[in-house]
N, C-alpha and C. Protein backbone atom coordinates (compact mmCIF):
# COMPACT_ATOMS: atom_id res chain seq x y z
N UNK A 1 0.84 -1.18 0.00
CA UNK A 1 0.00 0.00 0.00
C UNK A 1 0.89 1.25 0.00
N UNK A 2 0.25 2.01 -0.71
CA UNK A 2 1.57 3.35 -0.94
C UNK A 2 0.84 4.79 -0.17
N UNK A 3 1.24 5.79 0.46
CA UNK A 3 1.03 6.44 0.88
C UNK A 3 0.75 7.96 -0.14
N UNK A 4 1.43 7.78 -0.88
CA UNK A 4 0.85 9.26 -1.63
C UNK A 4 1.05 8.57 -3.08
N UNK A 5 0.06 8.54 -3.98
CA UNK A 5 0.29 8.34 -5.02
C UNK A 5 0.06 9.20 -6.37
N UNK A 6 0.79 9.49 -7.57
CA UNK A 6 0.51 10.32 -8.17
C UNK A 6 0.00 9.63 -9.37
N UNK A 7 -1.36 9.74 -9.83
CA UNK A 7 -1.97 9.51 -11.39
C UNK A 7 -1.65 10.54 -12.31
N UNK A 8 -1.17 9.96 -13.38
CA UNK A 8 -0.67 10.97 -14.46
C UNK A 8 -1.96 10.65 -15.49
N UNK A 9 -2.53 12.03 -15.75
CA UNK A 9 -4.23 11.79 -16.53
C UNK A 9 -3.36 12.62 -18.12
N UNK A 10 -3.21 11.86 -19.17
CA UNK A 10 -3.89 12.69 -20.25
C UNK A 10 -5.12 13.32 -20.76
N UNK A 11 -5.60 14.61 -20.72
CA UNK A 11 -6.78 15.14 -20.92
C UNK A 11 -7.57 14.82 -22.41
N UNK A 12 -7.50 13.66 -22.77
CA UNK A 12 -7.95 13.42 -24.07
C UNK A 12 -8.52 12.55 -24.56
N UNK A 13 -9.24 12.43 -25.74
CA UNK A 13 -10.37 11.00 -26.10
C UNK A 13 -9.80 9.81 -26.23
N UNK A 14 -8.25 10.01 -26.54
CA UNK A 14 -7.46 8.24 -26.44
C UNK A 14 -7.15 7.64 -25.30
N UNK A 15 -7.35 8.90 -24.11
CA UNK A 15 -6.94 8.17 -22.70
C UNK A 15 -8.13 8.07 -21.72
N UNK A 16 -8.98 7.27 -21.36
CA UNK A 16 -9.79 7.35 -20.25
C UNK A 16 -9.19 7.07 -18.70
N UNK A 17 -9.69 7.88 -17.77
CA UNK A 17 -9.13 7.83 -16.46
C UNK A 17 -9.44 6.40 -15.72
N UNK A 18 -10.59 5.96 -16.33
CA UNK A 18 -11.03 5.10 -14.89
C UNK A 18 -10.26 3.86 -14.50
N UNK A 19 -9.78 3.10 -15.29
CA UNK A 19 -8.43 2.05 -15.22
C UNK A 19 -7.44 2.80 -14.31
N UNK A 20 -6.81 3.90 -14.64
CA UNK A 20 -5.95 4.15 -13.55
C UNK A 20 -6.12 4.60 -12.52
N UNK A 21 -7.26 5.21 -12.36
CA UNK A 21 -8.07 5.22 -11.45
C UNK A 21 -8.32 4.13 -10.36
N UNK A 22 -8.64 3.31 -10.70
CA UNK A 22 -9.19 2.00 -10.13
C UNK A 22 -7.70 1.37 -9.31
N UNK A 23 -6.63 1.50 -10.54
CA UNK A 23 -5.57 0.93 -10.20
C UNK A 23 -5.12 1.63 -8.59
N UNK A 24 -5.20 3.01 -8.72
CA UNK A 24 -4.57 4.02 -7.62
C UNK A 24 -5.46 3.20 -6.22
N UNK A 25 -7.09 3.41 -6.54
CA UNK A 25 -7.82 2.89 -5.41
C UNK A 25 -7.18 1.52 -4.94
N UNK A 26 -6.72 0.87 -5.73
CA UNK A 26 -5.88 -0.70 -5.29
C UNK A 26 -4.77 -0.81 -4.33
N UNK A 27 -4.36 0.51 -4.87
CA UNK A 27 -2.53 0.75 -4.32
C UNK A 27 -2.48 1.52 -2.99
N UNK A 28 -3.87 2.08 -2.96
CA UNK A 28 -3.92 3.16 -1.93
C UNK A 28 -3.75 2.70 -0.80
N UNK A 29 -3.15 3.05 0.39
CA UNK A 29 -3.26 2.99 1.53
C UNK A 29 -4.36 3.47 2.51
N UNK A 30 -5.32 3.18 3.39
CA UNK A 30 -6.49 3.79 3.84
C UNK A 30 -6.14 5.60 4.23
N UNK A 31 -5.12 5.61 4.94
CA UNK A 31 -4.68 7.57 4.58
C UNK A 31 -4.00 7.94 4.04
N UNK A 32 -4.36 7.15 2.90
CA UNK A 32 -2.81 8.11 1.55
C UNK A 32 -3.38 8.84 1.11
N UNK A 33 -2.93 9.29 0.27
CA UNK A 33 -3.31 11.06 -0.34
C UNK A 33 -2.85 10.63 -2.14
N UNK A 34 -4.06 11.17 -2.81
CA UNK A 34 -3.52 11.07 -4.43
C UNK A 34 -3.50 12.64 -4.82
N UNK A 35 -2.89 12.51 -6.16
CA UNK A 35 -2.60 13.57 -6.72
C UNK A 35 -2.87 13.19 -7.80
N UNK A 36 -3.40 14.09 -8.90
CA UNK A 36 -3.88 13.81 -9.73
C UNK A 36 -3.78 14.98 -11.20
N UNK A 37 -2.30 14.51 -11.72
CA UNK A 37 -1.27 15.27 -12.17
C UNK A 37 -1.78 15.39 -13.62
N UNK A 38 -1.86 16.81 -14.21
CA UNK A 38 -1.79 16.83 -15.99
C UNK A 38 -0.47 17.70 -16.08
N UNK A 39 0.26 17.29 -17.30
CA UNK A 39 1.34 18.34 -18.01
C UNK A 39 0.70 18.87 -19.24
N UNK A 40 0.55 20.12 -18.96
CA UNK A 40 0.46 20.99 -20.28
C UNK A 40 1.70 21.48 -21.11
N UNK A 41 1.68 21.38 -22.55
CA UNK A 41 2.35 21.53 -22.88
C UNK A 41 2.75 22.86 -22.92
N UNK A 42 3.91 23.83 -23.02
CA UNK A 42 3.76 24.83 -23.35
C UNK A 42 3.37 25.53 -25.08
N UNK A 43 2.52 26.90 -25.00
CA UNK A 43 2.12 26.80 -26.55
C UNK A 43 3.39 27.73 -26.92
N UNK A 44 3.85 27.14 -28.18
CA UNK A 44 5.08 28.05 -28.69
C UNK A 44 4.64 29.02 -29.29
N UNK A 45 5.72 30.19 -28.84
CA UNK A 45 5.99 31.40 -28.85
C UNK A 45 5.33 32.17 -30.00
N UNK A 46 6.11 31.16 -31.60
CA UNK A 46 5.52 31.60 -32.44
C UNK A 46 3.86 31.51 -32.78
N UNK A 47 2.96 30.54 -32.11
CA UNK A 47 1.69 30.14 -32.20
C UNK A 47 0.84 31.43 -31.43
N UNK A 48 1.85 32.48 -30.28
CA UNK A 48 1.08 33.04 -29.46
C UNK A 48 0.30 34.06 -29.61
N UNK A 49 1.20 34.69 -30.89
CA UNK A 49 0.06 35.43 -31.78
C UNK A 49 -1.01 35.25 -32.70
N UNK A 50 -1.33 34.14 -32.73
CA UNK A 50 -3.12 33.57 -33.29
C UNK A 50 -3.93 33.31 -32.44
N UNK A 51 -3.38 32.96 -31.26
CA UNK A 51 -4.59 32.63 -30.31
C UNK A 51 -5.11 33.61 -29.38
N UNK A 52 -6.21 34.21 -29.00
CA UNK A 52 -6.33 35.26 -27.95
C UNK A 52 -5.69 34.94 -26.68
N UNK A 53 -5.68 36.40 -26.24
CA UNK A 53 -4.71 36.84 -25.12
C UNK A 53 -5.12 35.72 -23.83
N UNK A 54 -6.68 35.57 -23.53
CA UNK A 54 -7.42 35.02 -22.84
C UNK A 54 -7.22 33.23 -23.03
N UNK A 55 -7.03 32.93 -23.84
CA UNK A 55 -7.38 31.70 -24.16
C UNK A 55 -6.42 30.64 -22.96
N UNK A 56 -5.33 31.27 -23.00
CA UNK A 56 -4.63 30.32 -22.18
C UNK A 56 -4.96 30.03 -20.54
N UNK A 57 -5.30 31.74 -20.31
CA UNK A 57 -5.72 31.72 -18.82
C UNK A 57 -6.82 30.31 -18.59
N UNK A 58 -7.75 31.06 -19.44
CA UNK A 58 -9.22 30.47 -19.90
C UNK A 58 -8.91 28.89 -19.93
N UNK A 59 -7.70 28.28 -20.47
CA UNK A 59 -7.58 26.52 -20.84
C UNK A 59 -7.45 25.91 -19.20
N UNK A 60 -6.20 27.21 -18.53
CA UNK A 60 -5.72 26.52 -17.54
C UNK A 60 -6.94 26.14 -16.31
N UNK A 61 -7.74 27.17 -16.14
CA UNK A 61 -8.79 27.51 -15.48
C UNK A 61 -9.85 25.93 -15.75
N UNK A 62 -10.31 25.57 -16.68
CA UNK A 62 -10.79 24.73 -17.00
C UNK A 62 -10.38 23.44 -17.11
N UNK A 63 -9.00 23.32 -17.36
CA UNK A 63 -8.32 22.36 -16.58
C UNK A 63 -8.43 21.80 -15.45
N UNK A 64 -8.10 22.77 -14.50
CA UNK A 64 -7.79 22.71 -13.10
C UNK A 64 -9.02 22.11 -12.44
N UNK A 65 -10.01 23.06 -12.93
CA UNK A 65 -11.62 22.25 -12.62
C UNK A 65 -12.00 20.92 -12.68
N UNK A 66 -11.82 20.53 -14.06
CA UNK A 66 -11.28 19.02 -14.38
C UNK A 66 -11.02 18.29 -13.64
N UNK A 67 -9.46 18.91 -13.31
CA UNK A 67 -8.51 17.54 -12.43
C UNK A 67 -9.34 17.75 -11.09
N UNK A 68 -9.94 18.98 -10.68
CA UNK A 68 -10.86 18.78 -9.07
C UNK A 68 -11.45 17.69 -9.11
N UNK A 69 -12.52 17.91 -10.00
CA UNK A 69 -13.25 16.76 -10.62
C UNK A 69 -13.35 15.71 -10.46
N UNK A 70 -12.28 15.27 -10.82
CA UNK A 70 -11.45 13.68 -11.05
C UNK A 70 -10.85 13.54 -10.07
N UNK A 71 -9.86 14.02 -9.17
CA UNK A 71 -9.26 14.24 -7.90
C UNK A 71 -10.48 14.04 -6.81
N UNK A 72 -11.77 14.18 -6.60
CA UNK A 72 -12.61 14.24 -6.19
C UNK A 72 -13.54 12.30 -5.88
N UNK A 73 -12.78 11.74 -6.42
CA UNK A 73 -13.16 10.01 -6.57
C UNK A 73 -12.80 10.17 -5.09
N UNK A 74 -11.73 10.48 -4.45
CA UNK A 74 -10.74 10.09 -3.90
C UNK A 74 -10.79 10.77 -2.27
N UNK A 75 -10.87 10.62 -0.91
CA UNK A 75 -10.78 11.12 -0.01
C UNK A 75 -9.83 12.09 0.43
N UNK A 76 -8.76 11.72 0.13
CA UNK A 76 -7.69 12.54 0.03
C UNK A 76 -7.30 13.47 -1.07
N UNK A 77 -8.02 13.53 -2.21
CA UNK A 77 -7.55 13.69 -3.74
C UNK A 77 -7.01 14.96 -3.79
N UNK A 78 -6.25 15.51 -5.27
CA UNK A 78 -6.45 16.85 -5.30
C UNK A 78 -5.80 17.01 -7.13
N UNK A 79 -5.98 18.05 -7.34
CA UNK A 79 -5.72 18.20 -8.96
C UNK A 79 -4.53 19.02 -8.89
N UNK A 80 -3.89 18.76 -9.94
CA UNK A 80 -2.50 19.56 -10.11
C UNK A 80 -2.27 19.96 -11.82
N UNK A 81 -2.02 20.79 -12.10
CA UNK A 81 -1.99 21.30 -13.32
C UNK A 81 -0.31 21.97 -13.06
N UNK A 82 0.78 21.42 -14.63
CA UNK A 82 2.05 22.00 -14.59
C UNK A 82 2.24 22.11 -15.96
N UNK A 83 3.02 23.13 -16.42
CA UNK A 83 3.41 22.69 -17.50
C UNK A 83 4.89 22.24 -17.56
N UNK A 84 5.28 21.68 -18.79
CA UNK A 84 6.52 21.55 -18.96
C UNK A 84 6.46 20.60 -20.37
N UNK A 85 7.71 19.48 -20.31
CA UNK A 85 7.75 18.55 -21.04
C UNK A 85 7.22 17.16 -19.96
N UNK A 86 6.05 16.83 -20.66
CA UNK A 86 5.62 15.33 -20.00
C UNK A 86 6.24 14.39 -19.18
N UNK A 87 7.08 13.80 -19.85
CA UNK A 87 7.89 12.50 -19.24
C UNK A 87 8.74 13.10 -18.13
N UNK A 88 9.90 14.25 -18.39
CA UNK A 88 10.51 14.70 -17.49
C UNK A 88 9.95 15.78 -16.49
N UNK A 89 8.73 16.40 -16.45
CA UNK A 89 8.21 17.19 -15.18
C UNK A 89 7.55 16.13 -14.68
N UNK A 90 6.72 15.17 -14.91
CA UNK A 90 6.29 14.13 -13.96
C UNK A 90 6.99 13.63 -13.29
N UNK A 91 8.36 13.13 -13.40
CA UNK A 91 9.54 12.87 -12.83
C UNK A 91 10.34 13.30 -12.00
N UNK A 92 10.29 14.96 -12.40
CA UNK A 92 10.43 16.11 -11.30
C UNK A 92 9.33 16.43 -10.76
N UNK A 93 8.06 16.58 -10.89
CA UNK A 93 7.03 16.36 -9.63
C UNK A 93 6.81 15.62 -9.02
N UNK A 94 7.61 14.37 -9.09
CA UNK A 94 7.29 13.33 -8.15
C UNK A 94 8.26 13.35 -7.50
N UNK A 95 9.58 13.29 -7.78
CA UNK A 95 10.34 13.54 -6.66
C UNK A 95 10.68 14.61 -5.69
N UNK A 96 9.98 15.69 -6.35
CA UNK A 96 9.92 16.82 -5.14
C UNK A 96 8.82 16.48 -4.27
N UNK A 97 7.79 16.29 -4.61
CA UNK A 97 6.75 15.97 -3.52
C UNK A 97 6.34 14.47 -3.05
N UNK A 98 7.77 13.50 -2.98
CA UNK A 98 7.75 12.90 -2.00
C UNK A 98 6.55 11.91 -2.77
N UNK A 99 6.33 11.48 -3.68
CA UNK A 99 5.31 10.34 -4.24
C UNK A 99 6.38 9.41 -4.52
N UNK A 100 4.95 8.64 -3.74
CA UNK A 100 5.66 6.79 -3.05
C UNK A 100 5.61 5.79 -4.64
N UNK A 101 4.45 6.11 -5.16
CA UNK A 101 4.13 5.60 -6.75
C UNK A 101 3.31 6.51 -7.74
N UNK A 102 3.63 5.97 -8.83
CA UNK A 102 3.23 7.03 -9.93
C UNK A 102 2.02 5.71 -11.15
N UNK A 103 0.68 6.16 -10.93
CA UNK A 103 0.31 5.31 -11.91
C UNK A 103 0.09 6.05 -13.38
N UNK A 104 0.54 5.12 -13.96
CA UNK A 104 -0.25 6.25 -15.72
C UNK A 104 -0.13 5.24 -16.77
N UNK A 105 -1.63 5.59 -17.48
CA UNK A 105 -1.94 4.66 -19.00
C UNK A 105 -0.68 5.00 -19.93
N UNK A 106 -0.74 4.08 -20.57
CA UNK A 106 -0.11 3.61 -21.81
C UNK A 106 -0.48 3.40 -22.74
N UNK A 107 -0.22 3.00 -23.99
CA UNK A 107 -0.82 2.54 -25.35
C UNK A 107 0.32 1.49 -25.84
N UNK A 108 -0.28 0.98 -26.69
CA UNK A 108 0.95 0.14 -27.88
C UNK A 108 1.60 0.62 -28.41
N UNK A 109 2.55 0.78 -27.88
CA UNK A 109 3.73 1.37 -28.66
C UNK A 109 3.90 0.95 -30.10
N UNK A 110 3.76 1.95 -31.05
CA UNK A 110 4.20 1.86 -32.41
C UNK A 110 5.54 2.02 -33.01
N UNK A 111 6.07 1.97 -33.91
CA UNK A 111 7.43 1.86 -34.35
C UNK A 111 7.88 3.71 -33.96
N UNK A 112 7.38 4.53 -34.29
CA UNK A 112 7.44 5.91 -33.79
C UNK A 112 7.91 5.69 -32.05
N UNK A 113 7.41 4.80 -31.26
CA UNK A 113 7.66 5.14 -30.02
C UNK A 113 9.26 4.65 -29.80
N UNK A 114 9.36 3.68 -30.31
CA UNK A 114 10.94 2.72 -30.47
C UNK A 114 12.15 3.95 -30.70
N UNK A 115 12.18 5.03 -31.47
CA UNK A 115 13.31 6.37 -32.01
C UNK A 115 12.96 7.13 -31.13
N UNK A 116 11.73 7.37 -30.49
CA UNK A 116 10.92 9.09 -29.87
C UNK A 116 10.95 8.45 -28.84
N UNK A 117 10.48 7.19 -28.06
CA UNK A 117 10.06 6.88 -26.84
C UNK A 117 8.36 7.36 -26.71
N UNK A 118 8.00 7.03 -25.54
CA UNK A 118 6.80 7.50 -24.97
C UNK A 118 6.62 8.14 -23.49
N UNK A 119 5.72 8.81 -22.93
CA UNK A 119 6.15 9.23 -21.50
C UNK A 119 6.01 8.51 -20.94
N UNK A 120 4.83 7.45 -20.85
CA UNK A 120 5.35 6.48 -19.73
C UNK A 120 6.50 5.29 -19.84
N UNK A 121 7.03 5.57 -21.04
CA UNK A 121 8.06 4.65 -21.15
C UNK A 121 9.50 5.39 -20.02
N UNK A 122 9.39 6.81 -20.44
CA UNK A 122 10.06 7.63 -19.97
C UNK A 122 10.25 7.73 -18.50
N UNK A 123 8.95 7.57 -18.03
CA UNK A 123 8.57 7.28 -16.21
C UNK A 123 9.06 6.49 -15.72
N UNK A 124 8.69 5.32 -16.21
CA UNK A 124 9.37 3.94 -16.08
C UNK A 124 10.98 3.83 -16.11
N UNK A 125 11.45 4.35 -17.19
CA UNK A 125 13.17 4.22 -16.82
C UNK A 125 13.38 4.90 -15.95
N UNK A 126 12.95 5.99 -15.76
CA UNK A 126 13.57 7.35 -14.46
C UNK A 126 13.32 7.57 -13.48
N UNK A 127 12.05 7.05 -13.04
CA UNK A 127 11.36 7.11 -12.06
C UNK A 127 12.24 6.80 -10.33
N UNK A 128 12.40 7.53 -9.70
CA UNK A 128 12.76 7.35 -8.19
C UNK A 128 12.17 6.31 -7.49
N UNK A 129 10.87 5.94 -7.54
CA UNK A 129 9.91 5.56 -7.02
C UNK A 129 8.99 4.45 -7.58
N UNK A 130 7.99 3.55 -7.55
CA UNK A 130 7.50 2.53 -7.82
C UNK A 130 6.04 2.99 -9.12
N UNK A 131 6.66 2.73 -10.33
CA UNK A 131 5.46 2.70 -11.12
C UNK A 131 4.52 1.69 -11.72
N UNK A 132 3.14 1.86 -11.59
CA UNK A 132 2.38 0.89 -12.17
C UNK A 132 1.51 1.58 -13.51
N UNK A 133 1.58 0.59 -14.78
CA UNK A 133 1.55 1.14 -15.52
C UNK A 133 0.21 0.51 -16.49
N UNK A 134 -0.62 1.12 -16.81
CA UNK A 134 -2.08 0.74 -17.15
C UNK A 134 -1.82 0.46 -18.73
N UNK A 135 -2.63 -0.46 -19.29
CA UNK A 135 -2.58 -0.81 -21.04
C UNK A 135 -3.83 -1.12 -20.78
């Protein structure tokens, strides 16, 4: 049983939460605490002039609601919104705040993932800490 665990959610129609979800409720300890982590990407520089000024505030805001949301299964839960690069800020958010395990979906890796990698492939090699990993 792990004491703080962090779910890494992609916000999108190829990833559904509730598998890792389920998984975290498995792993949980009766007073552990989840976290319930998205990485945004950052939007480049050159893109920042097409999109309104508002829009980004506006994404993060609606985000955050989200991960309440979903963070909200959970007694302890809570939502976390960061940006960065995926594989490596999950890696650095978990080891700063002390998470015992990190769960997060996966897919089938295609020949693209074999040259590029994937983030949870990425988790998995680097990780400080104990990952379980959803397909």
């Amino acid at each position: 049983m792990y004491q703080h665990i962090l779910v890494a959610v992609a916000l999108d129609t190829d990833h559904a939460p509730e598998r890792p979800f389920q998984a975290a409720k498995n792993l949980l300890s009766p007073d552990g605490k989840v976290t319930v982590l998205h990485v945004k990407e950052k939007i480049p520089g050159y893109a920042m002039s097409y999109i309104p000024s508002d829009y980004d505030a506006d994404l993060k805001l609606a985000i955050r609601d989200q991960l309440n949301g979903l963070a909200a299964q959970f007694a302890n839960g809570a939502g976390v919104l960061i940006e960065g690069h995926s594989g490596q800020t999950i890696l650095e958010w978990a080891e700063a705040n002390q998470v015992d395990c990190i769960v997060i979906m996966s897919h089938r890796p295609g020949l693209q993932d074999y040259f590029l990698g994937c983030t949870a492939g990425r988790v998995v090699r680097h990780a400080q800490c104990s990952v379980h990993v959803v397909r």
